[in-house]
N, C-alpha and C. Protein backbone atom coordinates (compact mmCIF):
# COMPACT_ATOMS: atom_id res chain seq x y z
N UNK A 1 -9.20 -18.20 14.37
CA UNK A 1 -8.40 -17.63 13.30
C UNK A 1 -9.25 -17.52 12.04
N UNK A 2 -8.88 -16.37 11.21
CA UNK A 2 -9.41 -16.27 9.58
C UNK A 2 -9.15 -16.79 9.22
N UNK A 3 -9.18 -17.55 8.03
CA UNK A 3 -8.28 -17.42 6.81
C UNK A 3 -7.56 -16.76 5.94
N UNK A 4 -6.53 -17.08 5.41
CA UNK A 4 -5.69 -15.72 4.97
C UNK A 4 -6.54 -15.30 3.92
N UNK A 5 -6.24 -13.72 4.01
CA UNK A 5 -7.23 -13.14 2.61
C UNK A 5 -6.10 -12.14 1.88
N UNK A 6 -5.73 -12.24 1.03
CA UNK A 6 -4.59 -11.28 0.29
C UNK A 6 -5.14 -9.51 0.33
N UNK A 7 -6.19 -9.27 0.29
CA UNK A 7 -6.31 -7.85 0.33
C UNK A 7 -6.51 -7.45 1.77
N UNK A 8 -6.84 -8.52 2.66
CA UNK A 8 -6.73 -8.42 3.93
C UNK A 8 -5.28 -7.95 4.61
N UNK A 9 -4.59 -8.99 3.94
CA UNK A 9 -3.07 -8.69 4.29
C UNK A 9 -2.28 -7.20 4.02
N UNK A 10 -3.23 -6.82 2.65
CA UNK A 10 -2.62 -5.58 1.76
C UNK A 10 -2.74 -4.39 2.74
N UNK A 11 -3.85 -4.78 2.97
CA UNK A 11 -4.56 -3.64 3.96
C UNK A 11 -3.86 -3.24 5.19
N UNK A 12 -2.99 -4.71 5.91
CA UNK A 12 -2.37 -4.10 7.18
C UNK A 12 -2.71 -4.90 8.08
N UNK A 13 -3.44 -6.19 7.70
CA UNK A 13 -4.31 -6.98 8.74
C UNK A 13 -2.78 -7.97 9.38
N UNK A 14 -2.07 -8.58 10.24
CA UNK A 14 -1.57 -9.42 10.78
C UNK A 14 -1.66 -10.51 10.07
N UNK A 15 -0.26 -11.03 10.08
CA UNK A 15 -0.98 -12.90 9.75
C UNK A 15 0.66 -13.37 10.25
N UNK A 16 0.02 -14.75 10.68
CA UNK A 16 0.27 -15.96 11.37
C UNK A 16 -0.12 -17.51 11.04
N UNK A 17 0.80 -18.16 11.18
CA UNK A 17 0.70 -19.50 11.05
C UNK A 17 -0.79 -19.95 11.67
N UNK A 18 -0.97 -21.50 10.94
CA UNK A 18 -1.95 -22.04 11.83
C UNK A 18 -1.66 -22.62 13.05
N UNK A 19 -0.57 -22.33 13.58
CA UNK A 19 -0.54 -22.89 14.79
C UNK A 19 0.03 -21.46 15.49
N UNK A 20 -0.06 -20.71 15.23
CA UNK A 20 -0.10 -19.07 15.92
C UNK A 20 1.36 -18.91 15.86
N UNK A 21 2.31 -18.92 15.16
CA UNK A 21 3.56 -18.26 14.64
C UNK A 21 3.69 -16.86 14.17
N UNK A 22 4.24 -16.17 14.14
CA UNK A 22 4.46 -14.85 13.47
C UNK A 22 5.58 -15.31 12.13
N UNK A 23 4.66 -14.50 11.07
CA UNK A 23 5.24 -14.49 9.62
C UNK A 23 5.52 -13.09 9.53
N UNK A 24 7.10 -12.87 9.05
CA UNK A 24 7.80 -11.86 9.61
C UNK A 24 8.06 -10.99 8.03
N UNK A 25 8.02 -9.72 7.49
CA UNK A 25 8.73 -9.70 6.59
C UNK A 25 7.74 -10.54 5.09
N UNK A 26 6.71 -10.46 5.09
CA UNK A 26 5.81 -11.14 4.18
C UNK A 26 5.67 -10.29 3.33
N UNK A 27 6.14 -10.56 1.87
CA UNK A 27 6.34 -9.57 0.63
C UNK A 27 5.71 -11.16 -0.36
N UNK A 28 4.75 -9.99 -1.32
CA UNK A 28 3.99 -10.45 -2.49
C UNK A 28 4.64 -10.31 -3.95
N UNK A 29 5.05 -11.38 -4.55
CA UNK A 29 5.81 -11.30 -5.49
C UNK A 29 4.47 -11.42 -7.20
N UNK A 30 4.21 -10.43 -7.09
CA UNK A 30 3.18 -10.67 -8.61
C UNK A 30 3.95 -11.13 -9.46
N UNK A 31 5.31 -10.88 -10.30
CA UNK A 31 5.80 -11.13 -11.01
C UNK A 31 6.27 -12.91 -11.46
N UNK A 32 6.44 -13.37 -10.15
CA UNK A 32 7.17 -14.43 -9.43
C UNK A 32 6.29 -15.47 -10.14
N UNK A 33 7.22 -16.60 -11.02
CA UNK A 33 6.44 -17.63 -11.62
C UNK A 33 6.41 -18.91 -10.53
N UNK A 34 5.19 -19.68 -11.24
CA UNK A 34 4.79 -20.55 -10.04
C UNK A 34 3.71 -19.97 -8.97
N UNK A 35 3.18 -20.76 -8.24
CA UNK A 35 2.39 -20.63 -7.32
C UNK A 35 2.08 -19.76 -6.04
N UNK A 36 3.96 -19.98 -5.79
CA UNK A 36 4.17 -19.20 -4.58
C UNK A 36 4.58 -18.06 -4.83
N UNK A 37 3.77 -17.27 -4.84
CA UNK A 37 4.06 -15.78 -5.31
C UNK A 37 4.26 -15.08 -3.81
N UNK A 38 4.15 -15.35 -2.63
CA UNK A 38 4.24 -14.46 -1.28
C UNK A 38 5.45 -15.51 -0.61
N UNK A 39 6.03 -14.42 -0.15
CA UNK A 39 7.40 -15.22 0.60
C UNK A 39 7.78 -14.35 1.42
N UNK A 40 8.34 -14.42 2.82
CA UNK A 40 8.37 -14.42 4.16
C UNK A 40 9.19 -15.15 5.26
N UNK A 41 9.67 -14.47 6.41
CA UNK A 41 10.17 -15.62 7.31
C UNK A 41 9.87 -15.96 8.40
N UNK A 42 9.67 -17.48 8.31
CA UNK A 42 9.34 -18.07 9.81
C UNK A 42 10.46 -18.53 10.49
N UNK A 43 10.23 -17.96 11.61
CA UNK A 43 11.87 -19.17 12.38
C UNK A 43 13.10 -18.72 11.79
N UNK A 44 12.89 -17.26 11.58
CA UNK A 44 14.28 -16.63 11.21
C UNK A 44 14.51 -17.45 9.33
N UNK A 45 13.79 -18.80 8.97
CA UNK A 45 13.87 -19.16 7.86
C UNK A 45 13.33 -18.45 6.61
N UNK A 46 13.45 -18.42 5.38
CA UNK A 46 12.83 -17.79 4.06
C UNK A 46 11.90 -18.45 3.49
N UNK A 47 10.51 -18.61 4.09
CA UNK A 47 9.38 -19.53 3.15
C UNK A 47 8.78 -18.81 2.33
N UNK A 48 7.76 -19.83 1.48
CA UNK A 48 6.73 -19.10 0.46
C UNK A 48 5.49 -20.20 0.71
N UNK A 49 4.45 -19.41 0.21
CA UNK A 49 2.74 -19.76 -0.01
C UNK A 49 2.43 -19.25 -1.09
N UNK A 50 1.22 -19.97 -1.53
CA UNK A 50 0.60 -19.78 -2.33
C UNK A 50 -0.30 -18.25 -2.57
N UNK A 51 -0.48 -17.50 -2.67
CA UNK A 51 -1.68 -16.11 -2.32
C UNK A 51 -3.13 -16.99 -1.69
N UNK A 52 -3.22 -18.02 -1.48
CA UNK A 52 -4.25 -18.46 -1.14
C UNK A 52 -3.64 -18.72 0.56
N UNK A 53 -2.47 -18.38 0.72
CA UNK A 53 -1.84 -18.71 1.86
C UNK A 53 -1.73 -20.34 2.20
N UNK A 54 -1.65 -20.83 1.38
CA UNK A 54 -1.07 -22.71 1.82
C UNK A 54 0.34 -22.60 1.64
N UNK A 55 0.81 -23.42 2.13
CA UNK A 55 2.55 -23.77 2.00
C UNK A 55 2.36 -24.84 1.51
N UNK A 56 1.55 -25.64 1.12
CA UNK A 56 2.05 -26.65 0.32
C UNK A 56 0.99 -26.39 -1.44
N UNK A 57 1.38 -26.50 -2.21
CA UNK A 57 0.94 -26.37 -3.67
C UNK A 57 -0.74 -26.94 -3.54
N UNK A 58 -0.57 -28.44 -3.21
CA UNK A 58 -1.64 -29.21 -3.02
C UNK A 58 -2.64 -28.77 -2.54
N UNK A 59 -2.25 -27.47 -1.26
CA UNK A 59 -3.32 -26.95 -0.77
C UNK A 59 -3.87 -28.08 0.27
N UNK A 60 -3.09 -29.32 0.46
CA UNK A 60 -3.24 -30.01 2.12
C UNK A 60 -2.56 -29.37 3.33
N UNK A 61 -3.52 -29.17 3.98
CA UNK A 61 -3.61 -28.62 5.73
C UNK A 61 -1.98 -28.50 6.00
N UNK A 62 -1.08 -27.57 6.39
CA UNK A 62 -0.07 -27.60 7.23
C UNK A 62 0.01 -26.86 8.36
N UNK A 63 0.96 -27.04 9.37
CA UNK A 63 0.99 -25.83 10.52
C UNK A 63 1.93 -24.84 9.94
N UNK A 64 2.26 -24.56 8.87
CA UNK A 64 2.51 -23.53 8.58
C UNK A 64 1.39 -22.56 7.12
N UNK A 65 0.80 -22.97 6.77
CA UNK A 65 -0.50 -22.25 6.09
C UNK A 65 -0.87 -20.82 7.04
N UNK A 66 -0.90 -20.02 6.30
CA UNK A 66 -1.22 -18.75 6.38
C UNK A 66 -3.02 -18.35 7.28
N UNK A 67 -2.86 -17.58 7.91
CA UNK A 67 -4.32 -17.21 8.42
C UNK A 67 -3.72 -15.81 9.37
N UNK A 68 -5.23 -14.67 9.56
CA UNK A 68 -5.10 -13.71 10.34
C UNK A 68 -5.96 -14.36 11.84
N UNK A 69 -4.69 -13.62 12.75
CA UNK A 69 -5.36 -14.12 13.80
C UNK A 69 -7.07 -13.12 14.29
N UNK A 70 -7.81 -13.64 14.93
CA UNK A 70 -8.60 -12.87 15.34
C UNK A 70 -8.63 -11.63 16.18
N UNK A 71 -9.22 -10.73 15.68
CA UNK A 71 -9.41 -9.29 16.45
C UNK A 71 -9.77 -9.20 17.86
N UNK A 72 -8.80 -8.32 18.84
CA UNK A 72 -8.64 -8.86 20.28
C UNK A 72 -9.87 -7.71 20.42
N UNK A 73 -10.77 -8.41 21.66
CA UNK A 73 -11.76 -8.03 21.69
C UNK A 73 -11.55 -7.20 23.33
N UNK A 74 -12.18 -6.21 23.68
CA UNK A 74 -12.40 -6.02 25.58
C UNK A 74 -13.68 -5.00 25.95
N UNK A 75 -13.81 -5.35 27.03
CA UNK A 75 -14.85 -4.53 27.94
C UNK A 75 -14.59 -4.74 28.89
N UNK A 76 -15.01 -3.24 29.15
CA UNK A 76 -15.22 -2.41 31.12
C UNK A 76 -16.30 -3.66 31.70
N UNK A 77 -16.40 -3.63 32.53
CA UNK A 77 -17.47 -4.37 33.44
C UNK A 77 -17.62 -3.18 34.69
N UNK A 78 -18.83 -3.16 35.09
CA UNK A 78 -19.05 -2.35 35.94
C UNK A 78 -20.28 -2.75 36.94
N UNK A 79 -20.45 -2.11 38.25
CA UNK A 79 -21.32 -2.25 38.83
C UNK A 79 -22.71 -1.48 38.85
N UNK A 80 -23.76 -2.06 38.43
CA UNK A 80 -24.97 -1.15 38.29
C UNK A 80 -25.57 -1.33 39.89
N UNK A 81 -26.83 -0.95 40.44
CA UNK A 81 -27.56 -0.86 41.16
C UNK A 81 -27.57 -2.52 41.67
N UNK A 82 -28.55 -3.37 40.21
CA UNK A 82 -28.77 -4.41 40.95
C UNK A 82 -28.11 -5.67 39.77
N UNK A 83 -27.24 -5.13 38.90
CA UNK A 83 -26.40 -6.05 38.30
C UNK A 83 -25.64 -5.54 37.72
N UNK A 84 -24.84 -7.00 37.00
CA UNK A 84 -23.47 -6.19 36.56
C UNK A 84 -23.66 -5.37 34.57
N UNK A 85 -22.74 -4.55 34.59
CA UNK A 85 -23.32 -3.54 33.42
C UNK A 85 -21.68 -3.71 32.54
N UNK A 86 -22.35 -4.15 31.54
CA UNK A 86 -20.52 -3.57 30.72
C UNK A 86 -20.83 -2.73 29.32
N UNK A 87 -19.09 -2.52 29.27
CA UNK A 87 -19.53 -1.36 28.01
C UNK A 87 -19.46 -2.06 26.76
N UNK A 88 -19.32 -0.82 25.76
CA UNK A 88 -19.45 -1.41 24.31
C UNK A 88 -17.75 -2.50 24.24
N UNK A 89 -17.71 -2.78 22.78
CA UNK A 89 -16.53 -4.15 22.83
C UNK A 89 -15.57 -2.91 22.50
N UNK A 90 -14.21 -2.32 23.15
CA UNK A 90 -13.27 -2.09 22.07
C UNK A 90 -11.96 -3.11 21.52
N UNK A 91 -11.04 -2.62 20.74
CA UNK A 91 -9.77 -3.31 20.18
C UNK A 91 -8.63 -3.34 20.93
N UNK A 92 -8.78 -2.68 22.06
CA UNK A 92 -7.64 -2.75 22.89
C UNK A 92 -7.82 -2.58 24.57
N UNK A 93 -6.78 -2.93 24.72
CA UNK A 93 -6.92 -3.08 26.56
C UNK A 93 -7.24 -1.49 26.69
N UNK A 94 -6.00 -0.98 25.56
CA UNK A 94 -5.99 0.47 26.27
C UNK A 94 -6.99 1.11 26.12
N UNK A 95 -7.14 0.76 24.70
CA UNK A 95 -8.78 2.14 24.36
C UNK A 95 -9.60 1.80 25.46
N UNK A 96 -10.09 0.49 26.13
CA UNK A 96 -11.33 0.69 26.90
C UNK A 96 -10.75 1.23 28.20
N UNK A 97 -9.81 1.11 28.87
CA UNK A 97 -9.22 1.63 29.78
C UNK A 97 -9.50 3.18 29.68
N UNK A 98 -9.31 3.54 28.60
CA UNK A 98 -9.23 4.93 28.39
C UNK A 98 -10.68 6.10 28.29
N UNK A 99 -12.00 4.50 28.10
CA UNK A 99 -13.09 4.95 28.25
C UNK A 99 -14.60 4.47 29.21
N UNK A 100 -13.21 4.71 30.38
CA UNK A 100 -14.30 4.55 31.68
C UNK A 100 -15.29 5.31 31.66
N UNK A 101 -16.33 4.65 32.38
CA UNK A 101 -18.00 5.28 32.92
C UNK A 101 -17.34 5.63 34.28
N UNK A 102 -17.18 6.98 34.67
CA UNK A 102 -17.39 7.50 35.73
C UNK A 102 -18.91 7.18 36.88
N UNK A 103 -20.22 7.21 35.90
CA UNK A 103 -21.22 6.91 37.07
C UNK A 103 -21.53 5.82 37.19
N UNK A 104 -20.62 4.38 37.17
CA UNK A 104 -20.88 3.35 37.70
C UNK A 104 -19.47 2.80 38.47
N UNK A 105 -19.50 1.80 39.71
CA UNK A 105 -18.73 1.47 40.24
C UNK A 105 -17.97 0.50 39.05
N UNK A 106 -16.94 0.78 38.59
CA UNK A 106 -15.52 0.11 37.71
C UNK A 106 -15.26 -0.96 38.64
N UNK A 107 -15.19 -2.15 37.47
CA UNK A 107 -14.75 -3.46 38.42
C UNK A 107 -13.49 -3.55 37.68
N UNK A 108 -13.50 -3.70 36.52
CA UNK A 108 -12.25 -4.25 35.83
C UNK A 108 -12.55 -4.21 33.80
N UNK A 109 -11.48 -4.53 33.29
CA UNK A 109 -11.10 -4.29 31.80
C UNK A 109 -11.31 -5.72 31.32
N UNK A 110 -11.74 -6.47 30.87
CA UNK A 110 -11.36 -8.21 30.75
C UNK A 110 -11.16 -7.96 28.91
N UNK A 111 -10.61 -8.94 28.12
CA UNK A 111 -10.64 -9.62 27.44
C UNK A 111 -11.58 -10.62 26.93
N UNK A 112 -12.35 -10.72 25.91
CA UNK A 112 -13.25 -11.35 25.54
C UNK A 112 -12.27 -12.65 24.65
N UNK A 113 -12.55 -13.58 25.44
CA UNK A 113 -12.15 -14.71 24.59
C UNK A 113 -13.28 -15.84 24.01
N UNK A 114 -13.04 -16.35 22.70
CA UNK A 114 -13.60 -17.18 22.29
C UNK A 114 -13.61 -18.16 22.16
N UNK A 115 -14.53 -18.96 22.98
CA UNK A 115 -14.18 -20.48 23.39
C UNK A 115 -13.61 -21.51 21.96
């Protein structure tokens, strides 16, 4: 996971708890006195964070603190002559699906995960 970044968010990027929740409905209150200027719901509930994305003021660790999850990664794998060949990384199952190598034997689409 990132850390939450506010122009990240502006932009369109996802965000989620630190323990991988979906924050639903996340509106930035500039006006809004106090700390917690972004407020949102988890668990069907109405919370707020800081723009630094903490839920607590203090800025000590919670499982609900703000972060973008990481960008889903994939590649083709394929069969070359005398090993295996894969393609470039795309963002989705589908896009790479969608950009098979015809002149090599297609094994499969995987997911790149990060240990």
């Amino acid at each position: 996971m990132r850390p939450f970044n506010l122009e990240l968010w502006k932009a369109g990027e996802p965000v989620i708890t630190r323990d991988g929740r979906e924050v639903e409905q996340l509106t930035y209150f500039e006006s809004k006195k106090g700390p917690f200027k972004l407020c949102g719901t988890l668990n069907g509930l109405l919370e707020s964070w800081t723009i630094e994305g903490f839920f607590r003021a203090c800025k000590s660790k919670t499982d609900d603190d703000l972060f973008h999850p990481e960008p889903e990664m994939w590649v083709n794998v394929y069969e070359g002559k005398d090993r295996m060949i894969t393609s470039r990384i795309y963002t989705s199952k589908r896009e790479a699906e969608k950009s098979k190598i015809d002149e090599f034997t297609y094994i499969g689409t995987y997911k790149i995960v990060k240990p």
